[in-house]
Protein backbone atom coordinates (compact mmCIF):
# COMPACT_ATOMS: atom_id res chain seq x y z
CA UNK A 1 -122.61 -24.44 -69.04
CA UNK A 2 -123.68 -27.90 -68.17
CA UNK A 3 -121.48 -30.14 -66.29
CA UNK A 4 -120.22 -33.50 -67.60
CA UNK A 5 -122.02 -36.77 -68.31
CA UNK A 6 -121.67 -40.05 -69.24
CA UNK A 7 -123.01 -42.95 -71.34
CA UNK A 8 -121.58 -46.80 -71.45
CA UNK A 9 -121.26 -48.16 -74.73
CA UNK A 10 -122.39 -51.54 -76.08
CA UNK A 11 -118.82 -52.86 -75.59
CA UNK A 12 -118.22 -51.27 -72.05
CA UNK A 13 -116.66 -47.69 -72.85
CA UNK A 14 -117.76 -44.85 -70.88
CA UNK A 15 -117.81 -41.77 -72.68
CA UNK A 16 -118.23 -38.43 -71.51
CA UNK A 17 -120.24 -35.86 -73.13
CA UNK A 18 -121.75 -32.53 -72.50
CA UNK A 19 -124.74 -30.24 -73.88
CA UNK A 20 -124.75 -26.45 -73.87
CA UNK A 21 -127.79 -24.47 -74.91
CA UNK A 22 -131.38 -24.63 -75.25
CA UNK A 23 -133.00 -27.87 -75.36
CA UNK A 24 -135.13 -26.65 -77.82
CA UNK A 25 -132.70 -25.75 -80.48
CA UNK A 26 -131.33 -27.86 -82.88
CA UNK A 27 -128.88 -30.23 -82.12
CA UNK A 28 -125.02 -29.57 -83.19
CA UNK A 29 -122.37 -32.87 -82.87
CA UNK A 30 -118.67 -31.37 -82.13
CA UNK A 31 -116.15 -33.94 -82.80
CA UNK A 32 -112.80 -33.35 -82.04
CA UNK A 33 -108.97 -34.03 -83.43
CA UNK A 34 -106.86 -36.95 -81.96
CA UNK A 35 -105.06 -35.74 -79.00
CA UNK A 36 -107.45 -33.29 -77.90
CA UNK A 37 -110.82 -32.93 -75.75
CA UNK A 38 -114.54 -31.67 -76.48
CA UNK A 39 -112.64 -28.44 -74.97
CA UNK A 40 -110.51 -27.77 -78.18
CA UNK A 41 -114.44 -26.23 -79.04
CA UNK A 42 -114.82 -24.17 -76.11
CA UNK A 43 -113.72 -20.92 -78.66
CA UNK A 44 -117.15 -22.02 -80.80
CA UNK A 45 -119.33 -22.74 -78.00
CA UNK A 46 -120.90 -18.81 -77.17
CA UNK A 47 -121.01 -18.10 -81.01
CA UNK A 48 -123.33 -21.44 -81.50
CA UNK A 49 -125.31 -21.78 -78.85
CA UNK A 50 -128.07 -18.56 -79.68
CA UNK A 51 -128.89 -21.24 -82.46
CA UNK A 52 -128.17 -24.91 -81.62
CA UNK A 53 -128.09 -27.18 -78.85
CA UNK A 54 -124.41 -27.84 -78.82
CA UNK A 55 -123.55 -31.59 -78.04
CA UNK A 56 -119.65 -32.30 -77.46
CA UNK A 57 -118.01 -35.46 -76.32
CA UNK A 58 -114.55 -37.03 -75.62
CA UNK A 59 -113.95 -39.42 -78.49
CA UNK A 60 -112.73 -42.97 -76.71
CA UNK A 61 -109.10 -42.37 -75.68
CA UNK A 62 -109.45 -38.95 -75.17
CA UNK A 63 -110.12 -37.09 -71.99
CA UNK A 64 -112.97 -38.34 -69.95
CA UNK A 65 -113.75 -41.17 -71.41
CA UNK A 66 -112.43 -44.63 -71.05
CA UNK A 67 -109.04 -45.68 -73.13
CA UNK A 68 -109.77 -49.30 -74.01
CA UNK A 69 -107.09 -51.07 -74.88
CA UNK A 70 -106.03 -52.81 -78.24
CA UNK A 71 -106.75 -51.18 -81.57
CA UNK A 72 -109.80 -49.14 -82.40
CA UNK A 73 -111.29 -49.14 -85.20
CA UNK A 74 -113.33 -46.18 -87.70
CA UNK A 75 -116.58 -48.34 -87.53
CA UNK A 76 -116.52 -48.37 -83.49
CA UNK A 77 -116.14 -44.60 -83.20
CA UNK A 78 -118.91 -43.63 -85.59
CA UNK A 79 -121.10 -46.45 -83.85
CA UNK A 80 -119.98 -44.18 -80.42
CA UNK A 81 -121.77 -41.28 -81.73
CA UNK A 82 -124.65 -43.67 -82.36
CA UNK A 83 -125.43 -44.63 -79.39
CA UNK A 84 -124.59 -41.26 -78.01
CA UNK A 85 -127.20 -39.95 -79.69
CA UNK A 86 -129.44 -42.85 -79.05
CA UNK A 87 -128.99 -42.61 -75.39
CA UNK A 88 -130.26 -38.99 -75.43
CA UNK A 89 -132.95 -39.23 -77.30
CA UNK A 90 -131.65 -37.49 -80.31
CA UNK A 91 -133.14 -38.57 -83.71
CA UNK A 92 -131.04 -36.13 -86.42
CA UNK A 93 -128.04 -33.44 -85.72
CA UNK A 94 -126.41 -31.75 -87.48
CA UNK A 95 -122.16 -32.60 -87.28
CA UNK A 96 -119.04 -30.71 -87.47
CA UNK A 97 -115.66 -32.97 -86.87
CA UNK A 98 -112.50 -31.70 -87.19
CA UNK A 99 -109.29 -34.07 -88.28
CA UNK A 100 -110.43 -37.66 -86.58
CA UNK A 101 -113.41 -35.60 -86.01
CA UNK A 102 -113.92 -35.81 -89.95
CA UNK A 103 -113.27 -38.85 -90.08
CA UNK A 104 -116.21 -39.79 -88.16
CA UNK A 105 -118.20 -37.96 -90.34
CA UNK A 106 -117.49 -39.48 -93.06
CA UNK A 107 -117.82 -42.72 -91.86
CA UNK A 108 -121.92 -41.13 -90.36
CA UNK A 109 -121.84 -39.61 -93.88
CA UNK A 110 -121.64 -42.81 -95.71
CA UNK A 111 -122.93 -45.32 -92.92
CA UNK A 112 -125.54 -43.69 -91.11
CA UNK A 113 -127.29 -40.22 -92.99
CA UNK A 114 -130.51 -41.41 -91.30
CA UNK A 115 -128.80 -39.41 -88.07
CA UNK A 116 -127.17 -36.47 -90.19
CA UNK A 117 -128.75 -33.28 -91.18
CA UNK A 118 -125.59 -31.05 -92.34
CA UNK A 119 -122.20 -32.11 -92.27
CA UNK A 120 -119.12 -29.88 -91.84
CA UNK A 121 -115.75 -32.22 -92.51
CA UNK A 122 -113.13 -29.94 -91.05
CA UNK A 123 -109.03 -30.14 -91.60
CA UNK A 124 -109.43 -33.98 -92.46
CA UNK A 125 -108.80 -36.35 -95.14
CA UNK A 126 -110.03 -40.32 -96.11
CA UNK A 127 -107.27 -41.62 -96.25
CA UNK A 128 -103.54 -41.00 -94.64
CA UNK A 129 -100.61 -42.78 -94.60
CA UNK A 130 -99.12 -44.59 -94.97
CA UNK A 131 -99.64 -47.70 -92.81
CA UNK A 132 -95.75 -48.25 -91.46
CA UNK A 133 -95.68 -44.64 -90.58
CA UNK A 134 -98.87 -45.10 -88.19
CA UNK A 135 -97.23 -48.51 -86.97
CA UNK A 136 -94.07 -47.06 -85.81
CA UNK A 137 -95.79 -44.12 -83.66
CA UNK A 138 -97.88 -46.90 -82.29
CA UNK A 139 -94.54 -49.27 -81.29
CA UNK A 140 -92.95 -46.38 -80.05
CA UNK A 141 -96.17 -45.26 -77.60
CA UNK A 142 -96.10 -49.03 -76.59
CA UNK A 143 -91.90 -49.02 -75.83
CA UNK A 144 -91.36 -45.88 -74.88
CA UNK A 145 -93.90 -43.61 -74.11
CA UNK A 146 -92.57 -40.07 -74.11
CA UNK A 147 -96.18 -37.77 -73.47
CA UNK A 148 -94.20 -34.26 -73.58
CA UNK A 149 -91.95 -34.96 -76.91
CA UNK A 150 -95.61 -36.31 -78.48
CA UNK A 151 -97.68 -33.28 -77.44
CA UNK A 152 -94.51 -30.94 -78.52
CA UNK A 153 -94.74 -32.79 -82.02
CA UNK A 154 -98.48 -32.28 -82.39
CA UNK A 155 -98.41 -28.61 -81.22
CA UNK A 156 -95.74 -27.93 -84.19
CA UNK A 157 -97.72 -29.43 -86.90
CA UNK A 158 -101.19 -27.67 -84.82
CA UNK A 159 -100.02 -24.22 -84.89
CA UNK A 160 -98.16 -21.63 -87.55
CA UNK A 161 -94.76 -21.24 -85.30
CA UNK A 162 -95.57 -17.58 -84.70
CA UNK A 163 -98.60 -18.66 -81.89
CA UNK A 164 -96.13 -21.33 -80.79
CA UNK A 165 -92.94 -18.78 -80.24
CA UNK A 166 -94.86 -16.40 -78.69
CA UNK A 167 -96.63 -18.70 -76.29
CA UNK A 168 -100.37 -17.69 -77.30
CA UNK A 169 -102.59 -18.26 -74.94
CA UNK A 170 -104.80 -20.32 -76.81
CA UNK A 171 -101.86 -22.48 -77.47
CA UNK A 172 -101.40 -23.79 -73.88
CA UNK A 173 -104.71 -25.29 -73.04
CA UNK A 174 -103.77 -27.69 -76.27
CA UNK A 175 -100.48 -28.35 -74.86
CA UNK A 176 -102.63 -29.87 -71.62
CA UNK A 177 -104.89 -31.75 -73.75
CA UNK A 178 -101.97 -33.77 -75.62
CA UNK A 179 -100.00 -34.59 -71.62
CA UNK A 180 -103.65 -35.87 -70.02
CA UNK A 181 -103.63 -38.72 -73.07
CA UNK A 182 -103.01 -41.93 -72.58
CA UNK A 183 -100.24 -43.77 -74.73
CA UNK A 184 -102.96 -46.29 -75.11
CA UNK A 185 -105.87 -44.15 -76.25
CA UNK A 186 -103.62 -42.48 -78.70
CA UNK A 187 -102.38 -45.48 -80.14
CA UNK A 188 -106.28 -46.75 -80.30
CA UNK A 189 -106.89 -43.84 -82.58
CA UNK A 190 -103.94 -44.16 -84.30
CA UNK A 191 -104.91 -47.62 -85.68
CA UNK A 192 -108.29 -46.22 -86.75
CA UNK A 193 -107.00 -43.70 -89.07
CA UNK A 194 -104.51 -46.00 -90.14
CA UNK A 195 -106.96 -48.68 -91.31
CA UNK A 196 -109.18 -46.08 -92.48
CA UNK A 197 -109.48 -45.62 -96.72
CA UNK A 198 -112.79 -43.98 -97.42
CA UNK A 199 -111.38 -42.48 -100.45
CA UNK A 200 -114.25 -44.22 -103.04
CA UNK A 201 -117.06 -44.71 -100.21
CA UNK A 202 -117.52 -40.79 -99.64
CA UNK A 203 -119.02 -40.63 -103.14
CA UNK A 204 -122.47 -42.47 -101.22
CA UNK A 205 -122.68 -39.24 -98.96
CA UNK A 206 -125.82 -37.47 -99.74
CA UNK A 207 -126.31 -35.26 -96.69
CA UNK A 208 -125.44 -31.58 -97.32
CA UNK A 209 -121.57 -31.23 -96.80
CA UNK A 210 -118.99 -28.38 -96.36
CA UNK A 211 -115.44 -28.66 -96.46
CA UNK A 212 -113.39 -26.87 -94.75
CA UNK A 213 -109.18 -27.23 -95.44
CA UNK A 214 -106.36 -24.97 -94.36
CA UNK A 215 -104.11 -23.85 -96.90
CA UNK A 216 -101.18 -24.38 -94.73
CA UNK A 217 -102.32 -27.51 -93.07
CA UNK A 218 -99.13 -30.26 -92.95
CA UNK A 219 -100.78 -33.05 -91.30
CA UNK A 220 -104.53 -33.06 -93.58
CA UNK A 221 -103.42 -31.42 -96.72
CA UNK A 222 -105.34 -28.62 -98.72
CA UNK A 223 -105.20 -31.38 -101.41
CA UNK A 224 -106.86 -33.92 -98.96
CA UNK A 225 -110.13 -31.16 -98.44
CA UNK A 226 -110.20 -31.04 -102.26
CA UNK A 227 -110.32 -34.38 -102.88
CA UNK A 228 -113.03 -34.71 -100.20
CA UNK A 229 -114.94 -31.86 -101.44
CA UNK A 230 -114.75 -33.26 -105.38
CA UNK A 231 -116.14 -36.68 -104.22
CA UNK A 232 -118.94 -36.36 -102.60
CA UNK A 233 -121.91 -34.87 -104.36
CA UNK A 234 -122.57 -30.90 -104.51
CA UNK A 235 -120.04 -30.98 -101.47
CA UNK A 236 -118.48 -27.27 -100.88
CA UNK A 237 -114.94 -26.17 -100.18
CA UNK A 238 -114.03 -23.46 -97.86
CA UNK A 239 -110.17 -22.75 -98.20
CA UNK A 240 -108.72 -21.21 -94.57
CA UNK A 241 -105.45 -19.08 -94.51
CA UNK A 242 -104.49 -21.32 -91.34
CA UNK A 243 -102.46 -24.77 -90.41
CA UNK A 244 -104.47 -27.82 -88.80
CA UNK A 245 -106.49 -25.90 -86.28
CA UNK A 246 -108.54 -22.99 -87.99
CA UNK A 247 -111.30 -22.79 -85.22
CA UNK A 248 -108.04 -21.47 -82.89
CA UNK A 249 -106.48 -19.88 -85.23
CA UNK A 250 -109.51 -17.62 -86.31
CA UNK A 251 -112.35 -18.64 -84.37
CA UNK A 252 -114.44 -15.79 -85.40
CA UNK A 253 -113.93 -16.25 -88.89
CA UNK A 254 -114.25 -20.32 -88.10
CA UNK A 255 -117.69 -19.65 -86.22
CA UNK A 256 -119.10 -17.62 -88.88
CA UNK A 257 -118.37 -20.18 -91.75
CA UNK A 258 -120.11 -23.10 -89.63
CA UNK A 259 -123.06 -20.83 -88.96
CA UNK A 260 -123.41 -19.27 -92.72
CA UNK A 261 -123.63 -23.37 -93.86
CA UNK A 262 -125.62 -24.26 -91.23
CA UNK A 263 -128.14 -21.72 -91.03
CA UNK A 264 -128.57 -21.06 -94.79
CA UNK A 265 -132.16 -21.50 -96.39
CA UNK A 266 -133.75 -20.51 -92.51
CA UNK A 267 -133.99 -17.01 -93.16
CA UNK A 268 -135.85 -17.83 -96.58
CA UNK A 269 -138.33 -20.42 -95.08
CA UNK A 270 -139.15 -17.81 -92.30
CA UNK A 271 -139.86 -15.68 -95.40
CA UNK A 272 -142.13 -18.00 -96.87
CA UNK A 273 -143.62 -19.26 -93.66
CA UNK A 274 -144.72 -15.22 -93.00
CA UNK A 275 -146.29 -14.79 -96.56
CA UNK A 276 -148.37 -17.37 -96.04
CA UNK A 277 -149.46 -16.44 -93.35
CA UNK A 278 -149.93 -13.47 -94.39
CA UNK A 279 -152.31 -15.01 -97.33
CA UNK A 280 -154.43 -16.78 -94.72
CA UNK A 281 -154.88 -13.61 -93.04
CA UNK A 282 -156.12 -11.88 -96.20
């Protein structure tokens, strides 16, 4: 796997990304949930890579990258993945977010499908609320930042209790994920989803979509990914027997529902592309 690199923003943030695969692949965008890393993909990452050029990055606040101060806002992270892909050369991907992750792609969706092939909206919703909720867990990171009760809180609402009682594995490197973020880059993110309502502008999306919801998701409903799915045009719905984090959860199961979306129609068009061919030759 390739190491780490960064880019610097138009307003100063350094973000860190990575790319895994061949160069000559497609290109895949992983965006990932509040409180996590481009490592909450690292499950995906071998299943993807025979087929795209896999491009993951730390959204601001999170991990590598810079933690600006101050609010952030829905418009400034999608813009990140702009320039992102600007500043490697990258014309169209496809993108999968999951949770905030979704929420970026619904703002690229609706703001930028120029840049979007497919687009896989993952455990998210367009709006949540409400507002005060969003405001206290921001006062409280600013007062009285306690890192280890927040991570604890976001693990329970992550995970069915059974992974979290008997201390899965793929449970801990979560846990780590949650204690190396900043109070500040948390409550950034925070303010984004809170000022976020996309609710009526998903109906402009006109890239191909896929929804995917878990039925026992607490924090992004199963109602939220239905909603989703009904508004925007000839979107699908895939329906998960999981919480908020399906691609842990099952990750097999996860991989091969991104890959049967993303990959469908290629195996007609090689097809085609033979039998004519074949025609020329005869």
């Amino acid at each position: 796997m390739s190491d780490t690199n960064f880019i610097t923003t138009g307003d100063g943030c350094r973000l860190a990304y990575r790319l895994d695969g061949d160069a000559n692949k497609p290109v895949l965008v992983l965006s990932n949930s509040i409180g996590t890393t481009m490592h909450m993909w690292d499950g995906q990452i071998a299943a993807l890579i025979p087929h795209f050029r896999v491009l993951r990055y730390d959204g601001r606040g999170h991990g590598k990258s810079d933690a600006p101060a101050g609010a952030y806002s829905m418009d400034r992270l999608g813009r990140d993945v702009i320039e992102l892909l600007d500043a490697l050369g990258i014309e169209r991907a496809h993108f999968l977010g999951l949770s905030l992750g979704g929420f970026v792609g619904q703002w690229l969706g609706i703001h930028a499908p120029e840049r979007v092939d497919k687009l896989i909206l993952s455990n998210t919703s367009a709006q949540l609320g409400p507002a005060s909720e969003f405001d206290a867990r921001i006062a409280a990171l600013h007062t009285s930042p306690d890192m280890a009760a927040v991570a604890e809180a976001f693990l329970a609402n992550w995970f069915p209790a059974s992974m979290l009682e008997s201390r899965q594995p793929a449970v801990e490197p979560f846990r780590d994920m949650l204690l190396s973020t900043t109070p500040q880059g948390l409550a950034g993110n925070y303010a984004a989803v809170r000022d976020s309502d996309m609710r009526r502008t998903i109906a402009l999306i006109n890239r191909p979509t896929l929804v995917i919801a878990g039925i026992n998701d607490t924090v992004t409903l199963a109602s939220h990914g239905e909603y989703i799915a009904s508004t925007v045009p000839g979107a699908r719905l895939v329906m998960m027997q999981a919480v908020h984090l399906p691609n842990v959860e099952h990750p097999d199961l996860y991989a091969h529902t991104v890959l049967d979306f993303l990959l469908e129609g290629e195996a007609a068009a090689r097809l085609a592309n033979t039998r004519s061919d074949l025609e020329k030759v005869g």
